[in-house]
PDB file of N, CA and C in Angstrom:
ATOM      1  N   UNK A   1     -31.465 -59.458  68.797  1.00  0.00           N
ATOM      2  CA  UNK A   1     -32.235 -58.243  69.057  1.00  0.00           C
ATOM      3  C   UNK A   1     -32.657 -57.663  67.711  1.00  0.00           C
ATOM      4  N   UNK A   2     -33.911 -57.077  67.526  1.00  0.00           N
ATOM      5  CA  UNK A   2     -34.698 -57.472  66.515  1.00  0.00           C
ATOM      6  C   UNK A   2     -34.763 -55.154  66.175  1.00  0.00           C
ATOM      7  N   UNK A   3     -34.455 -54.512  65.482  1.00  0.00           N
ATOM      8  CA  UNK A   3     -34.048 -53.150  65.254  1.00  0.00           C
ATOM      9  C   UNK A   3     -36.245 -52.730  64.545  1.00  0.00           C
ATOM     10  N   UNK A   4     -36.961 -52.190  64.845  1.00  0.00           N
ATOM     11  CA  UNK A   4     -38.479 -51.656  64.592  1.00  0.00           C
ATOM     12  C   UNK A   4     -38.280 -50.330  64.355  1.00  0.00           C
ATOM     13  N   UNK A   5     -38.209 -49.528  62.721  1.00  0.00           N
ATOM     14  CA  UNK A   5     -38.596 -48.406  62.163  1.00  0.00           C
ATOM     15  C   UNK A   5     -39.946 -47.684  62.181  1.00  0.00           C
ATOM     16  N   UNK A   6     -40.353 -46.558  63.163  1.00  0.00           N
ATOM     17  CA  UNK A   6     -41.396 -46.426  63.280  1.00  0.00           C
ATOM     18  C   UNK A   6     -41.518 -45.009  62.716  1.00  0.00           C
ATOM     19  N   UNK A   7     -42.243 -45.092  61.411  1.00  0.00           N
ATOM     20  CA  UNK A   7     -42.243 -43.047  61.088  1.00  0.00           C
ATOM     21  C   UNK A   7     -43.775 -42.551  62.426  1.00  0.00           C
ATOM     22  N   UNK A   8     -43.427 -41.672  63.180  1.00  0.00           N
ATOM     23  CA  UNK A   8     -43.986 -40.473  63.842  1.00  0.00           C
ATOM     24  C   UNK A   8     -43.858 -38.947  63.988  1.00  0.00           C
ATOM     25  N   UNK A   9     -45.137 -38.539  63.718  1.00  0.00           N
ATOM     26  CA  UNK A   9     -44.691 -36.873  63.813  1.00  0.00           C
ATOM     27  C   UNK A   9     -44.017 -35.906  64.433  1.00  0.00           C
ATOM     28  N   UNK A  10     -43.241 -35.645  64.154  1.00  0.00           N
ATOM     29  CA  UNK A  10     -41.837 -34.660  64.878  1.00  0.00           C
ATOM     30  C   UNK A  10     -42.591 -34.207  66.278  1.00  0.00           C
ATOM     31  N   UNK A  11     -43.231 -33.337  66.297  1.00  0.00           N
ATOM     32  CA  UNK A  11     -44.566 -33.027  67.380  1.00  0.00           C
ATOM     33  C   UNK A  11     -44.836 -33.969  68.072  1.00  0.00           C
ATOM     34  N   UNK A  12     -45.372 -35.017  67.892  1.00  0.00           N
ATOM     35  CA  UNK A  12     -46.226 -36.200  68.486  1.00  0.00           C
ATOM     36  C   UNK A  12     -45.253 -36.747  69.688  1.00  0.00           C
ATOM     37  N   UNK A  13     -43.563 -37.229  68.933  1.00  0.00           N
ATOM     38  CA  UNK A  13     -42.473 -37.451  69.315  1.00  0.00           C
ATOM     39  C   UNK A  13     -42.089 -36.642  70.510  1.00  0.00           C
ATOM     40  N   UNK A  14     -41.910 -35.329  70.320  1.00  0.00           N
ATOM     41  CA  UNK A  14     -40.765 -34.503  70.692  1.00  0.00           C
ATOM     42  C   UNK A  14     -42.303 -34.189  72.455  1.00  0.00           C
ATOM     43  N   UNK A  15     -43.269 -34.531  72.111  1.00  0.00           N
ATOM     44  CA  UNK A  15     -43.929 -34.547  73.314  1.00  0.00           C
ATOM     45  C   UNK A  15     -44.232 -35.744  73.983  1.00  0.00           C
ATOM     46  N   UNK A  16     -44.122 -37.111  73.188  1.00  0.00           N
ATOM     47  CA  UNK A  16     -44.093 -37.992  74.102  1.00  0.00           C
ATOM     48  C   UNK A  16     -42.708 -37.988  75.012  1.00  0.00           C
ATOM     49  N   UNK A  17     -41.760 -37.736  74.305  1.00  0.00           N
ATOM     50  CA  UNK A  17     -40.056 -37.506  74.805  1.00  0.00           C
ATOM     51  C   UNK A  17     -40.103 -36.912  75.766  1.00  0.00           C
ATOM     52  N   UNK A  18     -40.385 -36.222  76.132  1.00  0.00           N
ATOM     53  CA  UNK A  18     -40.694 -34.962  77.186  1.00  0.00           C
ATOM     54  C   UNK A  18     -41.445 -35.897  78.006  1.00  0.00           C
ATOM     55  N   UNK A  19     -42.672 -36.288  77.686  1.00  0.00           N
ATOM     56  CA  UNK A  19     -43.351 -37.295  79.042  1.00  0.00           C
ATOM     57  C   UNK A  19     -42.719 -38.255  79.626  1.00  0.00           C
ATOM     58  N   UNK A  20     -41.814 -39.077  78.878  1.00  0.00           N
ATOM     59  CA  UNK A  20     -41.254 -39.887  79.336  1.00  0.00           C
ATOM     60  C   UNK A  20     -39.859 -39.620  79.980  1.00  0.00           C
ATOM     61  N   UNK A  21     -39.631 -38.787  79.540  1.00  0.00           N
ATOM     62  CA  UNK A  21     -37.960 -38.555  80.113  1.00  0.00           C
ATOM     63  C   UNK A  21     -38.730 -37.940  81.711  1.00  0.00           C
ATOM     64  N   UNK A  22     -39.884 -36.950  81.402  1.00  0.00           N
ATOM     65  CA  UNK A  22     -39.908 -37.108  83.061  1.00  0.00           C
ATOM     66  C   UNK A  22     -40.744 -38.775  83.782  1.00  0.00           C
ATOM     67  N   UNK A  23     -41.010 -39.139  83.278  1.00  0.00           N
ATOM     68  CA  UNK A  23     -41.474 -40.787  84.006  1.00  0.00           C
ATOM     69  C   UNK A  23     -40.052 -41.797  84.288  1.00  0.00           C
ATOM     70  N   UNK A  24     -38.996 -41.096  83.427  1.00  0.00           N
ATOM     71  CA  UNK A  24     -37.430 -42.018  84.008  1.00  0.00           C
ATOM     72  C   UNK A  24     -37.590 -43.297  83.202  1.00  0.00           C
ATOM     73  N   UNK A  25     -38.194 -42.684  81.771  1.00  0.00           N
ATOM     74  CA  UNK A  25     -38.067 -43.786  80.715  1.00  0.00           C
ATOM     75  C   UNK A  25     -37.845 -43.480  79.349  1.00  0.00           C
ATOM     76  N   UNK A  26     -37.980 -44.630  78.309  1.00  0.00           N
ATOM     77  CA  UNK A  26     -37.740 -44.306  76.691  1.00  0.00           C
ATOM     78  C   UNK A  26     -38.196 -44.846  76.363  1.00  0.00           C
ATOM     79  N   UNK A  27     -38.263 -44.417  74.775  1.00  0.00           N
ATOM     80  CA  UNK A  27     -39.305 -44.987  73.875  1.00  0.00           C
ATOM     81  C   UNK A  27     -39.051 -46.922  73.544  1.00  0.00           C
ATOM     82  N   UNK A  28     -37.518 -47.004  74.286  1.00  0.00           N
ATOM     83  CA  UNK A  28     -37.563 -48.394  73.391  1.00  0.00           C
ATOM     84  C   UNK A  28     -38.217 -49.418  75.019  1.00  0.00           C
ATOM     85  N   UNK A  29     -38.005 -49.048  76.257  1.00  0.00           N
ATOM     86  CA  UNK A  29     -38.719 -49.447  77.223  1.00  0.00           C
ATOM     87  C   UNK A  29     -39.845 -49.725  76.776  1.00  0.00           C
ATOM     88  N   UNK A  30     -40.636 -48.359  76.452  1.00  0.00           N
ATOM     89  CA  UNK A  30     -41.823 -48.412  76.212  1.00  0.00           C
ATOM     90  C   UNK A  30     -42.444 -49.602  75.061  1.00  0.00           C
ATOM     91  N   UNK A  31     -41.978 -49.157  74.058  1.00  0.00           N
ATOM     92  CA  UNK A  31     -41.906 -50.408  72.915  1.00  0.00           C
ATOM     93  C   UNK A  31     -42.065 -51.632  73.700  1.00  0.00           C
ATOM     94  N   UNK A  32     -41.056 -52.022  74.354  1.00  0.00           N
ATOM     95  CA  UNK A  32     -41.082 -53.384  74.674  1.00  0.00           C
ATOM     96  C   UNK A  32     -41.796 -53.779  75.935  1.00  0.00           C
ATOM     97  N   UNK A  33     -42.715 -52.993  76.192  1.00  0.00           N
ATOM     98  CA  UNK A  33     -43.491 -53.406  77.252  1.00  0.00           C
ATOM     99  C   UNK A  33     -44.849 -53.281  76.647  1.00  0.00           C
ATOM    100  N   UNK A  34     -44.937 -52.730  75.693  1.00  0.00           N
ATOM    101  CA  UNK A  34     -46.204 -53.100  74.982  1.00  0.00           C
ATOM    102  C   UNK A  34     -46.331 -54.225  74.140  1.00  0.00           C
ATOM    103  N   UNK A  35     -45.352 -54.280  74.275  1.00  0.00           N
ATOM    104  CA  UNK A  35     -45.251 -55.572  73.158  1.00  0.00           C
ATOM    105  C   UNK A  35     -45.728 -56.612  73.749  1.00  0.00           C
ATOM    106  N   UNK A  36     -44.706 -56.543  75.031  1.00  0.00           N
ATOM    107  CA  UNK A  36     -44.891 -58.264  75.953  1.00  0.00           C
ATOM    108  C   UNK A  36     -46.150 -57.587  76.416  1.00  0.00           C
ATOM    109  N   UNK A  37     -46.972 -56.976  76.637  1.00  0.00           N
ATOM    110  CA  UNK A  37     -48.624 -56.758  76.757  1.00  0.00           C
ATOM    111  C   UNK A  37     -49.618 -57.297  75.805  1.00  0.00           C
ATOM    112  N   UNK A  38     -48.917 -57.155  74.503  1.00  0.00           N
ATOM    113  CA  UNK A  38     -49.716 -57.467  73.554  1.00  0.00           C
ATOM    114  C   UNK A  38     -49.997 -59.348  73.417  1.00  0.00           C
ATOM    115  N   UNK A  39     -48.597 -59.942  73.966  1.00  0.00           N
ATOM    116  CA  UNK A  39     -47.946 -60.911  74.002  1.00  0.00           C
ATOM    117  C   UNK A  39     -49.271 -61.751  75.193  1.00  0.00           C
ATOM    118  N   UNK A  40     -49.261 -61.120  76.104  1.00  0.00           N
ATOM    119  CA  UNK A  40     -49.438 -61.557  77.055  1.00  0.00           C
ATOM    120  C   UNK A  40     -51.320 -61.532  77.324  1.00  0.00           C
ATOM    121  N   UNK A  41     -51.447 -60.317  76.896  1.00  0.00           N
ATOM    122  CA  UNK A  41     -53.218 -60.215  77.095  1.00  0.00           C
ATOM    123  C   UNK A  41     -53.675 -60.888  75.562  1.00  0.00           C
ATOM    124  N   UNK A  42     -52.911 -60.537  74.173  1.00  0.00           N
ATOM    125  CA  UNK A  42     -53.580 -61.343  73.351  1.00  0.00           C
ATOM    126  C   UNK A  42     -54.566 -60.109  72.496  1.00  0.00           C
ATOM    127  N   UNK A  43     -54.256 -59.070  72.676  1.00  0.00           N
ATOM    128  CA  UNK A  43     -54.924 -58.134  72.449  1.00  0.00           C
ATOM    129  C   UNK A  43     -54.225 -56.566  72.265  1.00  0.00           C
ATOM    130  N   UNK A  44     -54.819 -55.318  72.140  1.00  0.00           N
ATOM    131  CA  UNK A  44     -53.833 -54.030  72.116  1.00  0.00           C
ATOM    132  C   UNK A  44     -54.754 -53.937  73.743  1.00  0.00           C
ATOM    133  N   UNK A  45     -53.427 -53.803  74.424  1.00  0.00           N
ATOM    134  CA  UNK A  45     -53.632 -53.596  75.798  1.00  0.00           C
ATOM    135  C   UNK A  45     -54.384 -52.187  76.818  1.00  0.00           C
ATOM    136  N   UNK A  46     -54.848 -51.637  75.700  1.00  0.00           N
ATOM    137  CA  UNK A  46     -55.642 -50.301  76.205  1.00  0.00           C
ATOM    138  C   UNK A  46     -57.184 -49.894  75.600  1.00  0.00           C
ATOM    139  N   UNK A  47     -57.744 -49.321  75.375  1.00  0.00           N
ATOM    140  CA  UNK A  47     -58.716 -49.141  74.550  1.00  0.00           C
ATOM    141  C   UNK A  47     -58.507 -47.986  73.870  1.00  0.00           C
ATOM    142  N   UNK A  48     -59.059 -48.371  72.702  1.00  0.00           N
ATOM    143  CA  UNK A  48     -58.832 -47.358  71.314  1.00  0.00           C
ATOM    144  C   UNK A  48     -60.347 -46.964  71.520  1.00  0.00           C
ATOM    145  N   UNK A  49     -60.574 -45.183  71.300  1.00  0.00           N
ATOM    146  CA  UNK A  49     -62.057 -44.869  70.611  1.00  0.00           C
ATOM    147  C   UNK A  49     -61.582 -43.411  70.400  1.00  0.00           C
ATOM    148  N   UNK A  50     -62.795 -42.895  69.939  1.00  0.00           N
ATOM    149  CA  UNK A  50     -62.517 -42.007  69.129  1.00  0.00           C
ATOM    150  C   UNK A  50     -63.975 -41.186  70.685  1.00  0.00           C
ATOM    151  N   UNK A  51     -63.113 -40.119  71.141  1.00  0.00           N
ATOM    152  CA  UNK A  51     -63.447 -38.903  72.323  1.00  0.00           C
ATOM    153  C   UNK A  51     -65.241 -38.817  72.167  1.00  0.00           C
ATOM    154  N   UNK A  52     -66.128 -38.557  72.330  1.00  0.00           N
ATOM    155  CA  UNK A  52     -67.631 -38.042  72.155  1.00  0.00           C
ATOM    156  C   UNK A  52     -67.684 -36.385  72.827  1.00  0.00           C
ATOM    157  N   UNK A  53     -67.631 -35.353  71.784  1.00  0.00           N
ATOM    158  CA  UNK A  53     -67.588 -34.575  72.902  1.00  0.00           C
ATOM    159  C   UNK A  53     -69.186 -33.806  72.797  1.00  0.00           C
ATOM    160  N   UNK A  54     -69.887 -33.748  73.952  1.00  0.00           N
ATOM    161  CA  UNK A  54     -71.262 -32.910  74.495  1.00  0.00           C
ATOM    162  C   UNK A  54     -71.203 -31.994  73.473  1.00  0.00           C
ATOM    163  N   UNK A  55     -72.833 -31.166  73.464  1.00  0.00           N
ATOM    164  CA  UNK A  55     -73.053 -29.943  72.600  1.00  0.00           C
ATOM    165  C   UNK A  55     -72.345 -28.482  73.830  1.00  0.00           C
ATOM    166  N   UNK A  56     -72.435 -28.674  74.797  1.00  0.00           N
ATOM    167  CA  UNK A  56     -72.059 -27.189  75.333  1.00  0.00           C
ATOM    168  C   UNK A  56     -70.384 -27.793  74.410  1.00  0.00           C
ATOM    169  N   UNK A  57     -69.099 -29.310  75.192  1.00  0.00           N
ATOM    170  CA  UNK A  57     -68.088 -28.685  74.746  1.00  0.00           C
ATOM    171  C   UNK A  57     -67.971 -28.358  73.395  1.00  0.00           C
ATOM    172  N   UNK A  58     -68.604 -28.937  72.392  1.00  0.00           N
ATOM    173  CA  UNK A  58     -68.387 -28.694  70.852  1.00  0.00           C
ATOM    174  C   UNK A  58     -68.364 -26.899  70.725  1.00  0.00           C
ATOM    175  N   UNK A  59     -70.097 -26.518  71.210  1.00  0.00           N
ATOM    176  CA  UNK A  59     -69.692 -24.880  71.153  1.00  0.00           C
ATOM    177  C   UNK A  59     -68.827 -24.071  71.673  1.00  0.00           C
ATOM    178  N   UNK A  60     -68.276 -24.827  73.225  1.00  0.00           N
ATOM    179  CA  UNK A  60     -67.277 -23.818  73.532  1.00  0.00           C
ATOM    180  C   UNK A  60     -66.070 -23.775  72.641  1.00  0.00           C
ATOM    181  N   UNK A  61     -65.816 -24.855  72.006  1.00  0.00           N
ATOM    182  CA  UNK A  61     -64.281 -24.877  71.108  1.00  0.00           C
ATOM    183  C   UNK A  61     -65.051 -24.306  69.962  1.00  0.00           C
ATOM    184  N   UNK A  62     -65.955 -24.409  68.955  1.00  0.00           N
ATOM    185  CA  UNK A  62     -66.227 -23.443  68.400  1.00  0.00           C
ATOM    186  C   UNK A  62     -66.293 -21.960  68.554  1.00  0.00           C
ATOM    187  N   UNK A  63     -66.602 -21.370  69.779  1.00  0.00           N
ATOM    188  CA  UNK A  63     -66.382 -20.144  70.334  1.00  0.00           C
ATOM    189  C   UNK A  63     -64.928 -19.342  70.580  1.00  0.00           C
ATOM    190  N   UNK A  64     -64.540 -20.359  70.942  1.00  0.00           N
ATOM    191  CA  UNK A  64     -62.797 -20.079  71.216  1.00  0.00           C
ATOM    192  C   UNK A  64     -62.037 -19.942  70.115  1.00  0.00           C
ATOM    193  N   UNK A  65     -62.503 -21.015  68.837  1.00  0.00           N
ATOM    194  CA  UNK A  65     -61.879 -20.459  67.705  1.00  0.00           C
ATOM    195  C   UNK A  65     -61.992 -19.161  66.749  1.00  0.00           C
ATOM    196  N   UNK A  66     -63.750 -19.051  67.387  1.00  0.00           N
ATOM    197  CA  UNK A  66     -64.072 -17.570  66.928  1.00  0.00           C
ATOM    198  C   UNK A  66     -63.389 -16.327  67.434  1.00  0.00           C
ATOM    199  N   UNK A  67     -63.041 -16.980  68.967  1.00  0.00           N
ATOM    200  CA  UNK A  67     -62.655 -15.960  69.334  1.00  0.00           C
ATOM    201  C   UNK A  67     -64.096 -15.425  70.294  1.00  0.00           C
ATOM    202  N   UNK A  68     -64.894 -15.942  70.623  1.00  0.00           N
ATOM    203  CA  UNK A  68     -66.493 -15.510  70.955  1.00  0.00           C
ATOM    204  C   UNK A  68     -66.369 -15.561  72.655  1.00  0.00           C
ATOM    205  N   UNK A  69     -66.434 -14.537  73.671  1.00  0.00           N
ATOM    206  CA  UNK A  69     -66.464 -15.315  74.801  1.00  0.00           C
ATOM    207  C   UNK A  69     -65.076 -15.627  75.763  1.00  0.00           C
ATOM    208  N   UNK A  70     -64.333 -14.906  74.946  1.00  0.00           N
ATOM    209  CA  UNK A  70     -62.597 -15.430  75.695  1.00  0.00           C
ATOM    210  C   UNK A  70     -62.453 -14.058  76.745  1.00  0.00           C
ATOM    211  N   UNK A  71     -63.066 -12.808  76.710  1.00  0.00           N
ATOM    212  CA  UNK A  71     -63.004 -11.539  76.953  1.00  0.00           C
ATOM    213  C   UNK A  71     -64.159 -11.239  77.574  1.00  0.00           C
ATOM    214  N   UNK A  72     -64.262 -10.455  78.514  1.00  0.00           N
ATOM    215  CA  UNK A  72     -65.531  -9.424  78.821  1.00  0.00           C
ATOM    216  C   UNK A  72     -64.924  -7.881  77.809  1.00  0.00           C
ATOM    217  N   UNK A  73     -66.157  -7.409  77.702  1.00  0.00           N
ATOM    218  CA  UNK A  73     -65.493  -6.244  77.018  1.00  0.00           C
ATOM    219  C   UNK A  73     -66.064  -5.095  78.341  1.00  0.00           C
ATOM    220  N   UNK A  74     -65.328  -4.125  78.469  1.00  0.00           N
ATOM    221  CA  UNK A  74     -65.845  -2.701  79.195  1.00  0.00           C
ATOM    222  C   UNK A  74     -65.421  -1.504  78.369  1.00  0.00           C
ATOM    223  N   UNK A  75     -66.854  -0.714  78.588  1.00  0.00           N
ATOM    224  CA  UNK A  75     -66.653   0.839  78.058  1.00  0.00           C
ATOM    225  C   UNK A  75     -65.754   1.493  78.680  1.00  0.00           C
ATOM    226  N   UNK A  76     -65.017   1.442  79.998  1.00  0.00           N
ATOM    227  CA  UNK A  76     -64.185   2.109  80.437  1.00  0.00           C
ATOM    228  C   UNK A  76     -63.310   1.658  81.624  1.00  0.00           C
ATOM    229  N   UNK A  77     -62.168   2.000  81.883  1.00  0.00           N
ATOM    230  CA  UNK A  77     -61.427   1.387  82.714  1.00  0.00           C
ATOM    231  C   UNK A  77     -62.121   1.366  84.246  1.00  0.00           C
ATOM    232  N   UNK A  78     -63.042   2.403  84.495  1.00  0.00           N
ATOM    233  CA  UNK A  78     -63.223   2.196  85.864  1.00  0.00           C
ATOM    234  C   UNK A  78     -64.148   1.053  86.006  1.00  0.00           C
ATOM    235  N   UNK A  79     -65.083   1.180  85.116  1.00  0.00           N
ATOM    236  CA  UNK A  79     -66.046  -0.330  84.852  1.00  0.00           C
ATOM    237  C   UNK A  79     -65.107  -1.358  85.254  1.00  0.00           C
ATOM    238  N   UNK A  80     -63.718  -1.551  84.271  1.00  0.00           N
ATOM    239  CA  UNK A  80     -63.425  -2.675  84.480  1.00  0.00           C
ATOM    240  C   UNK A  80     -63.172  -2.885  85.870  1.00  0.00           C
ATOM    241  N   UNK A  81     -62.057  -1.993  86.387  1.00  0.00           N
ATOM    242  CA  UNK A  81     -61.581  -2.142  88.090  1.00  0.00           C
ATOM    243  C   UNK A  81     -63.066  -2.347  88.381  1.00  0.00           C
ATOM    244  N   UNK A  82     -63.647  -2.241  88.768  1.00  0.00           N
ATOM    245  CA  UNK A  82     -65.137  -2.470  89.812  1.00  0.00           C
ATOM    246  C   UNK A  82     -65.207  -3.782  89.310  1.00  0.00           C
ATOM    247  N   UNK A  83     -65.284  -4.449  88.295  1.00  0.00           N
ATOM    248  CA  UNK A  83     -65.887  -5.461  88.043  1.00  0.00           C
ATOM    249  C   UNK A  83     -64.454  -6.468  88.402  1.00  0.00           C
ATOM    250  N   UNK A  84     -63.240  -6.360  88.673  1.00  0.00           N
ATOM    251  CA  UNK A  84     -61.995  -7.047  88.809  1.00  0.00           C
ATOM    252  C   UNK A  84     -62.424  -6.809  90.701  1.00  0.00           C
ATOM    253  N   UNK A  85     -62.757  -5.892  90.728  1.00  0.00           N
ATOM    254  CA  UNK A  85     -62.758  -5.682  92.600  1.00  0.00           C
ATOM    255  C   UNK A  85     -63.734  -6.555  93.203  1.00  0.00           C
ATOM    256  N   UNK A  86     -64.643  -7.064  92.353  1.00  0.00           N
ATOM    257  CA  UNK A  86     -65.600  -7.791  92.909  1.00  0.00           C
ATOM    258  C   UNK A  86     -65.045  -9.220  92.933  1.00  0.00           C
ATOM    259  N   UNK A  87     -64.369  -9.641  92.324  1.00  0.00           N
ATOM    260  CA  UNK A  87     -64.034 -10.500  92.034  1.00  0.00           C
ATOM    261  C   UNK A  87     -63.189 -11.376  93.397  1.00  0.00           C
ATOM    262  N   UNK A  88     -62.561 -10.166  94.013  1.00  0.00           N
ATOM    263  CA  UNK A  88     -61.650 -10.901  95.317  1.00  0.00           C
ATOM    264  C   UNK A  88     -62.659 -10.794  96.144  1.00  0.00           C
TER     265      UNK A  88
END
């Protein structure tokens, strides 16, 4: 049995851990089923690319980081209730 040192980001880790412990698995399962995938198709068994994202999503995450758009604003509380009442 053959021991594979893999450096990954504490973060990256500590959330795949979490996915897998709820799927009723581990990282060294995992390991070794990609492996015999790799083994077996001859290839990396998924596809790698890099996301394309549209012009509306690009601006909305630009907006959100501004901060642009996350809020309605109202001059006064009764504005707001009317505009929350319409809503149901």
């Amino acid at each position: 049995m053959a021991t594979i040192n893999v450096n990954v980001d504490d973060k990256v880790k500590e959330q795949a851990k979490e996915t897998l412990d709820y799927l009723g698995t581990n990282f060294t399962n995992v390991i070794n089923m990609l492996l015999r995938q790799i083994i077996l198709t001859g290839s990396i068994p998924f596809e790698i690319k890099i996301p394309k994202l549209n012009d509306e999503t690009i601006k909305a995450i630009v907006n959100a980081e501004k901060g642009i758009g996350l809020s309605k604003e109202y001059s006064n509380l009764d504005e707001m209730w009317k505009d929350l009442e319409k809503e149901d």
